[in-house]
N, C-alpha and C. Protein backbone atom coordinates (compact mmCIF):
# COMPACT_ATOMS: atom_id res chain seq x y z
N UNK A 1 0.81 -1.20 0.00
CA UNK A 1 0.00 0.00 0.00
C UNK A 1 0.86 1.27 0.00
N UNK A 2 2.00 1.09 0.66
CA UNK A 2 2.93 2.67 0.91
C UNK A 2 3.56 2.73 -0.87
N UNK A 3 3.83 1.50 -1.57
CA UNK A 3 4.41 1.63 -2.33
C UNK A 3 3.87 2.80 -3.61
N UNK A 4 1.89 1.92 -3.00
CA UNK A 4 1.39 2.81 -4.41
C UNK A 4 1.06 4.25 -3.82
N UNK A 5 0.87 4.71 -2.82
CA UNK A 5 0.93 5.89 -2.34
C UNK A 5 1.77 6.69 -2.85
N UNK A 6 3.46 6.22 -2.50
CA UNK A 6 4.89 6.93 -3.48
C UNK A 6 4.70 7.33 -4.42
N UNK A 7 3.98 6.57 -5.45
CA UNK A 7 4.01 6.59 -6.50
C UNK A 7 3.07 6.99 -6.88
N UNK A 8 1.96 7.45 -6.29
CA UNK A 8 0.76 8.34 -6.70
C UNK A 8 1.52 9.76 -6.58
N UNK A 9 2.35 10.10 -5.18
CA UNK A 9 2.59 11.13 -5.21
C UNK A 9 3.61 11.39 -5.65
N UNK A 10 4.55 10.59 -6.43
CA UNK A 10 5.50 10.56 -6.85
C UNK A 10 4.81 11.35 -8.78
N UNK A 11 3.85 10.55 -9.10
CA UNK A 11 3.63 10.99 -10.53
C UNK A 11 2.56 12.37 -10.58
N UNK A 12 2.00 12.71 -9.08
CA UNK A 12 1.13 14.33 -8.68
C UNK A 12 2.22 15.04 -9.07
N UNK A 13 3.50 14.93 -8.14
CA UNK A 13 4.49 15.76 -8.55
C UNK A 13 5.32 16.23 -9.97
N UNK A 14 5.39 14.95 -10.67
CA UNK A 14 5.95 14.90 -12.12
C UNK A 14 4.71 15.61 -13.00
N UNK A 15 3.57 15.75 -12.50
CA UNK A 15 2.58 16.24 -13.20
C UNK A 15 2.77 17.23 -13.05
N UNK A 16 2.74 18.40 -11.55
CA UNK A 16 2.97 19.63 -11.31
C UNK A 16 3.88 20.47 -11.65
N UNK A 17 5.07 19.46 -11.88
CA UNK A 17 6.41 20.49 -12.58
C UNK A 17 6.37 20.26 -13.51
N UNK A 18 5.77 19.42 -14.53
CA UNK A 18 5.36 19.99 -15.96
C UNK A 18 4.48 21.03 -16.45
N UNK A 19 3.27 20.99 -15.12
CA UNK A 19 2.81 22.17 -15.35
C UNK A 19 2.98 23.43 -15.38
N UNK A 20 4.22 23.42 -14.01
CA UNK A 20 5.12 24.98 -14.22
C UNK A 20 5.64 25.56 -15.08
N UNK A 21 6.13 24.76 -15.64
CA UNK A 21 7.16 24.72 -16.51
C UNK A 21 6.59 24.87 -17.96
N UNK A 22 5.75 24.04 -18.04
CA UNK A 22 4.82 24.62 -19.49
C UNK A 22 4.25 25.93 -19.53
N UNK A 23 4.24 26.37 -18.29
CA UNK A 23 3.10 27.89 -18.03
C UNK A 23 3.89 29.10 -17.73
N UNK A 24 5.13 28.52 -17.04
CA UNK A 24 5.93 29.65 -17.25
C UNK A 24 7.14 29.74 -17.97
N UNK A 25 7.16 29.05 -18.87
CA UNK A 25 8.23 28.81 -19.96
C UNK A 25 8.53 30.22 -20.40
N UNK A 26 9.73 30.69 -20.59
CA UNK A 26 10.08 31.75 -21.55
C UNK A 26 10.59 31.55 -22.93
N UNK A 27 10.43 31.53 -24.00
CA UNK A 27 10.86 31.41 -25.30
C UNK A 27 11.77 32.26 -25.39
N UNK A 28 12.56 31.58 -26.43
CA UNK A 28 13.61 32.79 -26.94
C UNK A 28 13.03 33.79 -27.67
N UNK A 29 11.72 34.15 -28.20
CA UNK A 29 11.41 35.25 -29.05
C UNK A 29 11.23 36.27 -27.67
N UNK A 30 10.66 35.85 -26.59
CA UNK A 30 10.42 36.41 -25.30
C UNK A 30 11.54 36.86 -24.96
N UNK A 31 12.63 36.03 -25.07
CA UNK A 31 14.54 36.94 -24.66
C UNK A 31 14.79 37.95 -25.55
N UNK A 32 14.28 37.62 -27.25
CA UNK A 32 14.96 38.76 -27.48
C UNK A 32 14.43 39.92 -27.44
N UNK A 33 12.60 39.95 -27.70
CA UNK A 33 11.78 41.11 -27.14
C UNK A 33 12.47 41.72 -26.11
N UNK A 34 12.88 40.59 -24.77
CA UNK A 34 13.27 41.62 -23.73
C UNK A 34 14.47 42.25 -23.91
N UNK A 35 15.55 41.64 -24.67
CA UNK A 35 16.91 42.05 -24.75
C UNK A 35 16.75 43.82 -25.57
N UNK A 36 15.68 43.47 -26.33
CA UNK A 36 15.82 45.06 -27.52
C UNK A 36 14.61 45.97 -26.96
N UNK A 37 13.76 45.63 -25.80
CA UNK A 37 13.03 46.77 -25.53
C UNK A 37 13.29 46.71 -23.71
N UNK A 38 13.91 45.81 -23.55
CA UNK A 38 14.36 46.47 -21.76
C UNK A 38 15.72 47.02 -21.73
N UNK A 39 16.79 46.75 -22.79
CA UNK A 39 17.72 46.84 -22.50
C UNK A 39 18.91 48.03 -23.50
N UNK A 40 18.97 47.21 -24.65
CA UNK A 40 19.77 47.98 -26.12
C UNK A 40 18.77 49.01 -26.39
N UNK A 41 17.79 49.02 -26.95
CA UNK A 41 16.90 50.46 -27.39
C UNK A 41 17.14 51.94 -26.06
N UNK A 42 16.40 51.10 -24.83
CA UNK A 42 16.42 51.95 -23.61
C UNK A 42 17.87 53.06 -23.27
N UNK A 43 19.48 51.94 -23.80
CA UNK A 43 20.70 52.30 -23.88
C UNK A 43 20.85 53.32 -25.08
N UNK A 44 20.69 52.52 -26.18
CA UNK A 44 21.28 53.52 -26.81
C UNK A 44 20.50 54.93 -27.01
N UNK A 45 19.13 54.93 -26.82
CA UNK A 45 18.77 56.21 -26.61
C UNK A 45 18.64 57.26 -25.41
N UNK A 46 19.24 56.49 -24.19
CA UNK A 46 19.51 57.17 -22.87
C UNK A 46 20.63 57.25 -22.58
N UNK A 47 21.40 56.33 -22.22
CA UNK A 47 22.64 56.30 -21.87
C UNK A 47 22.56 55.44 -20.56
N UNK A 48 21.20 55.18 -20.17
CA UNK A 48 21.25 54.34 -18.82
C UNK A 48 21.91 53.00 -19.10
N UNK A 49 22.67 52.63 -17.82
CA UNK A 49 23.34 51.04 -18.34
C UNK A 49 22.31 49.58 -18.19
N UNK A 50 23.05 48.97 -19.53
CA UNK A 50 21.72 48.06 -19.56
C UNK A 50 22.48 47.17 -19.07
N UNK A 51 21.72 45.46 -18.66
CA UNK A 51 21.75 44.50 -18.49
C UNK A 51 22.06 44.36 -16.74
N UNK A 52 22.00 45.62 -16.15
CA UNK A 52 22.40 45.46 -14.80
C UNK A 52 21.75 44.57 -13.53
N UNK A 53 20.70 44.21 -14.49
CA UNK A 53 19.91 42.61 -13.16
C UNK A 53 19.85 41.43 -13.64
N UNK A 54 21.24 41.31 -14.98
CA UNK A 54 21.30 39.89 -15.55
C UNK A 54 22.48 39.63 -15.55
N UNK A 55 22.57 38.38 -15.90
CA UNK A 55 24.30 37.63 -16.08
C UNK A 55 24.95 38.25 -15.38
N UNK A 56 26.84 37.76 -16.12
CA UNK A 56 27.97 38.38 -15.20
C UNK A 56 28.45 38.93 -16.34
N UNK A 57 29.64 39.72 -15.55
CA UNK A 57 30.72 39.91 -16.50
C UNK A 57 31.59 39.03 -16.67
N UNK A 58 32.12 39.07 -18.31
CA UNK A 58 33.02 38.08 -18.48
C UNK A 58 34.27 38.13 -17.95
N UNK A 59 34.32 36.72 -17.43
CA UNK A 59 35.95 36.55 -16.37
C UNK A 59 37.41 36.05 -17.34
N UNK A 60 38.11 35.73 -16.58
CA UNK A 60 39.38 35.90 -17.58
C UNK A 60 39.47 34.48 -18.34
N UNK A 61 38.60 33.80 -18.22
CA UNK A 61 38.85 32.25 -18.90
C UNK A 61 37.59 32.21 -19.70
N UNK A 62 36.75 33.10 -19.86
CA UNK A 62 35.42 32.71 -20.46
C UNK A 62 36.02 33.77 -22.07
N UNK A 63 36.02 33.27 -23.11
CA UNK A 63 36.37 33.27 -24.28
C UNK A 63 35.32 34.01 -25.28
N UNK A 64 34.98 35.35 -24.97
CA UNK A 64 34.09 36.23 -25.43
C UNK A 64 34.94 37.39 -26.61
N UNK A 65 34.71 37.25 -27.46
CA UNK A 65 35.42 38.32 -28.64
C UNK A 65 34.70 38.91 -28.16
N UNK A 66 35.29 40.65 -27.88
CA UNK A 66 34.82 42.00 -27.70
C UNK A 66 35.23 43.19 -29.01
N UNK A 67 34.16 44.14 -29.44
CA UNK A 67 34.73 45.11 -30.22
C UNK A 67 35.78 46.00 -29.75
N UNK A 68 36.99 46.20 -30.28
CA UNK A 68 38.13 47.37 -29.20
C UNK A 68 37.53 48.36 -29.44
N UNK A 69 36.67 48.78 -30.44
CA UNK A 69 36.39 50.56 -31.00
C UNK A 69 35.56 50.48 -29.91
N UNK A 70 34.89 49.94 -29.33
CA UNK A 70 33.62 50.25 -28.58
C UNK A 70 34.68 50.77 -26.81
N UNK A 71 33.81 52.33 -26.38
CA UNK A 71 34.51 52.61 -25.26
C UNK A 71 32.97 52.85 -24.40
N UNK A 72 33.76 53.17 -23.46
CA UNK A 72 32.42 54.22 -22.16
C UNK A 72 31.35 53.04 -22.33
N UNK A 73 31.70 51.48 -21.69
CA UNK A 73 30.56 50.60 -21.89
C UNK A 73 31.19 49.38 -21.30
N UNK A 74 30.92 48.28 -21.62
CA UNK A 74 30.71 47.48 -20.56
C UNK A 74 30.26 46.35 -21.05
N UNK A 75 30.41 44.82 -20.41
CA UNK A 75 29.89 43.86 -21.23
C UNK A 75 29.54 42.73 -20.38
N UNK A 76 28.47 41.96 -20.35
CA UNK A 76 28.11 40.94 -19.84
C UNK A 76 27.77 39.52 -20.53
N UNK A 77 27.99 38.62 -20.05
CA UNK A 77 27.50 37.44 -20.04
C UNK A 77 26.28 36.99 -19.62
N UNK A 78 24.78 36.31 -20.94
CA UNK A 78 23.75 37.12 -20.34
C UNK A 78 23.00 35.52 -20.96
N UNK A 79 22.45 34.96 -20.10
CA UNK A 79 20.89 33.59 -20.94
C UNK A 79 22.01 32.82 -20.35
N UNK A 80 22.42 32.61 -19.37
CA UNK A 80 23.44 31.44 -18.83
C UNK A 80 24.40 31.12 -19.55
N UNK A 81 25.13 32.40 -20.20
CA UNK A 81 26.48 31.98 -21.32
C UNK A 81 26.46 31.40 -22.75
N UNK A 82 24.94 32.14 -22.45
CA UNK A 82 24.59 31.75 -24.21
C UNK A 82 25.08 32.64 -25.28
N UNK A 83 24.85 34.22 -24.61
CA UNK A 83 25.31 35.27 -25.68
C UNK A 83 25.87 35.85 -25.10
N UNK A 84 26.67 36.94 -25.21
CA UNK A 84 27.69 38.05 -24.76
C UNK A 84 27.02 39.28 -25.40
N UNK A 85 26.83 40.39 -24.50
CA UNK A 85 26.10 41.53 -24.35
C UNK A 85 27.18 42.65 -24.37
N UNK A 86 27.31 43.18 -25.20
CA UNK A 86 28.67 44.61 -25.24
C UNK A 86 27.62 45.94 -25.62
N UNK A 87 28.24 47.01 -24.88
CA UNK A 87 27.85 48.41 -25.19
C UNK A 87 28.29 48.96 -25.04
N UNK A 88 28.20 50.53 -25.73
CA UNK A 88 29.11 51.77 -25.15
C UNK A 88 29.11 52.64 -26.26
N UNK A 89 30.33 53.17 -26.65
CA UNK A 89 29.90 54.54 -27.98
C UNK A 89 31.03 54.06 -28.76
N UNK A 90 30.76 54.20 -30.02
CA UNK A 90 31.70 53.87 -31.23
C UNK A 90 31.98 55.18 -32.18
N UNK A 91 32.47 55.53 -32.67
CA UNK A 91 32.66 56.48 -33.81
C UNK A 91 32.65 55.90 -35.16
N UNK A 92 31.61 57.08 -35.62
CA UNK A 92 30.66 56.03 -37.14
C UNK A 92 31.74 57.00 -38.08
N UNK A 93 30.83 57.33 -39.01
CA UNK A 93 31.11 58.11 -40.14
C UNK A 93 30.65 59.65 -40.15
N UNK A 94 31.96 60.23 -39.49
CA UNK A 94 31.81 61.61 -38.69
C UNK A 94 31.56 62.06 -37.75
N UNK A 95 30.66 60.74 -36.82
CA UNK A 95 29.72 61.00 -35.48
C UNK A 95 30.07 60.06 -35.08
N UNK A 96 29.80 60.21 -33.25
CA UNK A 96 29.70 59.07 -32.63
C UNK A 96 28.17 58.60 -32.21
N UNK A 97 27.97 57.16 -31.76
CA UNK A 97 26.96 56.37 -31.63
C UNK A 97 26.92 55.68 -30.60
N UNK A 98 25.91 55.60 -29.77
CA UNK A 98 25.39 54.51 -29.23
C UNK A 98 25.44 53.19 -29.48
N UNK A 99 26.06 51.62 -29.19
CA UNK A 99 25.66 50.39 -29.44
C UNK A 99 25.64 50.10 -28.75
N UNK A 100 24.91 48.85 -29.00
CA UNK A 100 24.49 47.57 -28.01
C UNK A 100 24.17 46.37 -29.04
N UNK A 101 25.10 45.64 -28.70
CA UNK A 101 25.64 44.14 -29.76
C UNK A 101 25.35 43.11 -28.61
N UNK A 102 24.48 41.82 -28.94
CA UNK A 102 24.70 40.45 -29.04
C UNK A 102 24.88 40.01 -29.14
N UNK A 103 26.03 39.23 -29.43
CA UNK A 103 26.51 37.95 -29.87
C UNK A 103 26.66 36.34 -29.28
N UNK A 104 26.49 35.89 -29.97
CA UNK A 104 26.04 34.35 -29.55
C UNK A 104 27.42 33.52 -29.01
N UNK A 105 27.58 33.04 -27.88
CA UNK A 105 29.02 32.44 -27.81
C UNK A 105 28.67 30.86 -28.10
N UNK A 106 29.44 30.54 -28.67
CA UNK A 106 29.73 29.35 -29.76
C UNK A 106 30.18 28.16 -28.64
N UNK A 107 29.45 26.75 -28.14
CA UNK A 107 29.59 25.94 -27.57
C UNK A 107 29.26 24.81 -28.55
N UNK A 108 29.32 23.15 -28.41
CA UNK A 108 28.79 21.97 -28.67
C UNK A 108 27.52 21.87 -27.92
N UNK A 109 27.08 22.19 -26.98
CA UNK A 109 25.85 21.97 -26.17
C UNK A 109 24.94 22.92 -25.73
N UNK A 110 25.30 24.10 -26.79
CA UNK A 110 24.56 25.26 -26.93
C UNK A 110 23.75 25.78 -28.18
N UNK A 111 22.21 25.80 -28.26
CA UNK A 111 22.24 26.68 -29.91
C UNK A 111 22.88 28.22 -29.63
N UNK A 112 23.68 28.75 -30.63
CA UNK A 112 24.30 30.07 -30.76
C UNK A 112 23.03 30.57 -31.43
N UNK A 113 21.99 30.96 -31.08
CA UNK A 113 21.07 31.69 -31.73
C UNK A 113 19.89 31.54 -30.84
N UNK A 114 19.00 32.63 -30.60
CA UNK A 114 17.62 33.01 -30.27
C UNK A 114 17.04 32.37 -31.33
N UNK A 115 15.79 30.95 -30.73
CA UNK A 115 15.12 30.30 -31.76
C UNK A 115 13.72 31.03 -31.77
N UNK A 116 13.69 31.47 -32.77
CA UNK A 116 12.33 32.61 -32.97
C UNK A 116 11.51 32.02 -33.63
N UNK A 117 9.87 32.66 -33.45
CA UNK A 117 8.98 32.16 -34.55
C UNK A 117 9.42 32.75 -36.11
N UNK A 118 9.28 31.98 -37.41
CA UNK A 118 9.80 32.17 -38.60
C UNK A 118 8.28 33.22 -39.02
N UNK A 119 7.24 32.49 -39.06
CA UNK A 119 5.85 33.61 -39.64
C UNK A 119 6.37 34.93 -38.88
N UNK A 120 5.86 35.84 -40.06
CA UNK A 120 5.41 37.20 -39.10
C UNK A 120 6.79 37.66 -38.99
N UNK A 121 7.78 37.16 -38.59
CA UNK A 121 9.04 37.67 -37.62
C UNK A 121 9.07 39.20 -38.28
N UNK A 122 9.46 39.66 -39.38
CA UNK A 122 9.70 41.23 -40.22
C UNK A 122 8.60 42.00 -39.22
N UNK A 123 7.48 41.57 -39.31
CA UNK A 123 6.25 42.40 -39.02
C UNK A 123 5.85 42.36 -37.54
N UNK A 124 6.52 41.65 -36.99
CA UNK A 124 6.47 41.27 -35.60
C UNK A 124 7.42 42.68 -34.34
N UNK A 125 8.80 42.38 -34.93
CA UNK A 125 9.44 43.04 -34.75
C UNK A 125 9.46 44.41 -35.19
N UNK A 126 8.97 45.07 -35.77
CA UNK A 126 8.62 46.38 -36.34
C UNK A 126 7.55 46.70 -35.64
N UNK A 127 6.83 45.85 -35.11
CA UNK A 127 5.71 46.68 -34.57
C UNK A 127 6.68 46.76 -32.84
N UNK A 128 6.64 45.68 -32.26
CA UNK A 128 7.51 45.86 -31.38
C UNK A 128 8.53 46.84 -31.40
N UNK A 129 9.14 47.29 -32.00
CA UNK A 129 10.23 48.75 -31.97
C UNK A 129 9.55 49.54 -32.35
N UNK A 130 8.35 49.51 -32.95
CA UNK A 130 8.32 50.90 -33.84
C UNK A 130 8.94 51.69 -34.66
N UNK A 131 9.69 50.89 -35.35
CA UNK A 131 10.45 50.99 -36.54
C UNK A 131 9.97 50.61 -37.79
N UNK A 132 10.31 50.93 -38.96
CA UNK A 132 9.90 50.99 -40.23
C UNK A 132 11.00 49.40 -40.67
N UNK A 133 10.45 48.50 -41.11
CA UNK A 133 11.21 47.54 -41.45
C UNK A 133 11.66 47.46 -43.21
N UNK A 134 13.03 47.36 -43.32
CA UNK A 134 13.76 47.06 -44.39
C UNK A 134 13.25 46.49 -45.23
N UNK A 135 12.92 46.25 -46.34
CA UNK A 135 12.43 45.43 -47.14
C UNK A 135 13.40 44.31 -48.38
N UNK A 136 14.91 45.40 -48.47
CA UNK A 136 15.64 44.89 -49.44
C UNK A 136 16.97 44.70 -49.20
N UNK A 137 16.99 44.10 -47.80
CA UNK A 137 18.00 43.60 -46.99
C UNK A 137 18.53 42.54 -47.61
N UNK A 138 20.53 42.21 -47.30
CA UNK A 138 20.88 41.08 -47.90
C UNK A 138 20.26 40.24 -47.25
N UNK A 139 20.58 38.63 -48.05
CA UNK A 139 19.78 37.48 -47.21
C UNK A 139 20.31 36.98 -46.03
N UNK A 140 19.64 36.76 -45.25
CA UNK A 140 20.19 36.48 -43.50
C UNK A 140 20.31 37.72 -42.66
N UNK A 141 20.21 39.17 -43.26
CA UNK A 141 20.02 40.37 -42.49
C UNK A 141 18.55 40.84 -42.57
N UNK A 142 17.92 41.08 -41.32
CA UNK A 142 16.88 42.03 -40.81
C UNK A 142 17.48 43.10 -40.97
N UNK A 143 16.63 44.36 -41.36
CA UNK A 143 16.80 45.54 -40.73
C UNK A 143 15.36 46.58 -40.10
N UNK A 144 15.63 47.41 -38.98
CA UNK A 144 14.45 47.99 -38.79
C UNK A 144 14.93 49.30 -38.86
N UNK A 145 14.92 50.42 -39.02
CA UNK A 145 14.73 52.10 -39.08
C UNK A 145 13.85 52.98 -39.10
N UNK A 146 14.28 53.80 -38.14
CA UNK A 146 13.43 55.45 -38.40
C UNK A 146 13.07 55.52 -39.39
N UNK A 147 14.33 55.90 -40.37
CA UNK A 147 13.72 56.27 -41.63
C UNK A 147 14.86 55.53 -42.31
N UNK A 148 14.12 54.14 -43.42
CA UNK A 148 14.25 52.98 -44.38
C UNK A 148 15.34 54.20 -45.49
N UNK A 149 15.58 55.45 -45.86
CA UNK A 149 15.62 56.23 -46.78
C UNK A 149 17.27 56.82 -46.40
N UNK A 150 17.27 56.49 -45.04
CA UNK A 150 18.64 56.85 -44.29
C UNK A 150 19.47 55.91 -43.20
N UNK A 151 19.61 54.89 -43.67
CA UNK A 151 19.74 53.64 -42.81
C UNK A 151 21.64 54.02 -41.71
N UNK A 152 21.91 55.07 -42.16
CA UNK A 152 22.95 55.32 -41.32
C UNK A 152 22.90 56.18 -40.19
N UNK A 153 21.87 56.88 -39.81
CA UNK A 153 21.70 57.75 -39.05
C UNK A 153 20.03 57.08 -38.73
N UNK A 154 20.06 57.60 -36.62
CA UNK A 154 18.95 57.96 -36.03
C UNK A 154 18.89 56.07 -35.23
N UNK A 155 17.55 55.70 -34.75
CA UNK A 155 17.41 54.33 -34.44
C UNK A 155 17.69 53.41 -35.21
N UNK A 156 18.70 52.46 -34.96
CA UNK A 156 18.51 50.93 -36.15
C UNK A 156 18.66 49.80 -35.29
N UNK A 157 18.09 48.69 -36.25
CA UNK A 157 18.41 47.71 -35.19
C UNK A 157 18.85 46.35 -36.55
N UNK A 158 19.40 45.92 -36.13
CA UNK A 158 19.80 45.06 -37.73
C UNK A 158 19.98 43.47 -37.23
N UNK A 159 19.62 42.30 -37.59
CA UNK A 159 20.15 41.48 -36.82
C UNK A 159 20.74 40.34 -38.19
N UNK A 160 21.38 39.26 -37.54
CA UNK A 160 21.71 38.36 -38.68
C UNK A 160 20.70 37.11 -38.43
N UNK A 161 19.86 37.18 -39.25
CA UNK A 161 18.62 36.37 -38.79
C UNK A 161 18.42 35.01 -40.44
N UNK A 162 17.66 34.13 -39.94
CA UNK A 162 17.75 32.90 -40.84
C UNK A 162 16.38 32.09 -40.72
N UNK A 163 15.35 31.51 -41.49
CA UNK A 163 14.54 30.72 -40.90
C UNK A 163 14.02 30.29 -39.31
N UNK A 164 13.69 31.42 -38.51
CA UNK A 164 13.60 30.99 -37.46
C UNK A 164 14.67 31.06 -36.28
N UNK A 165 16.19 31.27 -36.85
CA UNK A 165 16.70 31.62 -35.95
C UNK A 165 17.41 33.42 -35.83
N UNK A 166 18.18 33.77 -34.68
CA UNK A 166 18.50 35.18 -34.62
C UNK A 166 19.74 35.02 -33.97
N UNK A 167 21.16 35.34 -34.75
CA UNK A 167 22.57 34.84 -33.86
C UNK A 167 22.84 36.53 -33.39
N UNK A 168 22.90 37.39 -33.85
CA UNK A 168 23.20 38.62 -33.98
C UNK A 168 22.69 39.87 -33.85
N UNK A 169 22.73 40.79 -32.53
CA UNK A 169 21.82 42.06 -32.97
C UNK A 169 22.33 43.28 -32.80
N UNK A 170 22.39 43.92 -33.25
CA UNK A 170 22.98 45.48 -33.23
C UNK A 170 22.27 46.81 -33.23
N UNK A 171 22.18 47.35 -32.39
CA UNK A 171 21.05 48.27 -31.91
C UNK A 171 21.78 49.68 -32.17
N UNK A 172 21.58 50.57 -32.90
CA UNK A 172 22.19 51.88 -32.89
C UNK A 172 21.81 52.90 -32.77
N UNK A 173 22.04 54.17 -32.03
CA UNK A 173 21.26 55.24 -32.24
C UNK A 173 22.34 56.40 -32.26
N UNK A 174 22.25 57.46 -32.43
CA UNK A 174 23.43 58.96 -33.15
C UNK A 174 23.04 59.06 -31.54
N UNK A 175 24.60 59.63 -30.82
CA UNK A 175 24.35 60.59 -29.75
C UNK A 175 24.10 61.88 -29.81
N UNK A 176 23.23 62.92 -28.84
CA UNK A 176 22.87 63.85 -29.24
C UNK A 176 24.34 64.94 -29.43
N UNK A 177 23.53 66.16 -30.58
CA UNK A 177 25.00 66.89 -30.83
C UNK A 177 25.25 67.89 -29.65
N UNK A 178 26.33 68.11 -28.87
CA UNK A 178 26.52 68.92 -28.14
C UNK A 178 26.76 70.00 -28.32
């Protein structure tokens, strides 16, 4: 009798943490929503620092390529060492800029990419930024902009995107002129 008891409450339980877990699942389209409207957009058009209630910073053995042009910024390790999070100001073409880059760090037991829904994604994400989306982007690049007519100047967000997945994102905005 104790045995089947165990095992009643043994399979209540296996029931209940599937249920958590199905209900509060986060998707990766859910990471990157949050990555480009809690964090990179908020940055590059404020200057407030992003990612400050996630990941770590990278330590001296964790194998993260960083941009050198990028200064006045900062970089974390962010989705349990899935991607590497860099920001700070770069100097474009005459001006300097705001970024905030993603990049996917490359493991055997990791996907290097945000697995996104494939429908919709162009139109998804544009409404989410409020950006005007690219239409005649190379293949494997998104782009979103202010204005499609001036893709070097003002908000952009560009990613290297593929059937469903997203390895890459780059968030830019002009700092104001002083």
């Amino acid at each position: 009798m104790k045995r089947w008891g165990f095992l009643t409450g043994a399979l209540l339980a296996a029931i209940g943490v599937w249920a958590f877990y199905a209900l509060t699942g986060v998707s990766d389209d859910d990471r990157l929503a949050s990555v480009l409207t809690d964090h990179c957009v908020p940055y590059v058009q404020t200057g407030d620092a992003p990612f400050s209630d996630m990941g770590r910073t990278p330590g001296v053995f964790d194998d993260v390529p960083l941009r050198d042009a990028v200064s006045d910024g900062g970089a974390r390790l962010i989705y349990d060492g899935r991607f590497s999070a860099q920001w700070g100001t770069i100097d474009g073409v005459g001006r300097a800029s705001r970024i905030c880059e993603i990049s996917p760090i490359y493991t055997e037991r990791r996907t290097p990419a945000f697995e996104v829904r494939a429908d919709g994604f162009t139109a998804r994400y544009a409404d989410l930024l409020g950006l005007v989306a690219e239409q005649n982007t190379a293949p494997n690049i998104a782009g979103w902009y202010e204005d499609p007519t001036q893709q070097d100047r003002g908000l952009r967000v560009v990613m290297i995107a593929g059937d469903g997945i997203v390895s890459n994102v780059v968030v830019m905005d002009d700092l104001p002129d002083e």
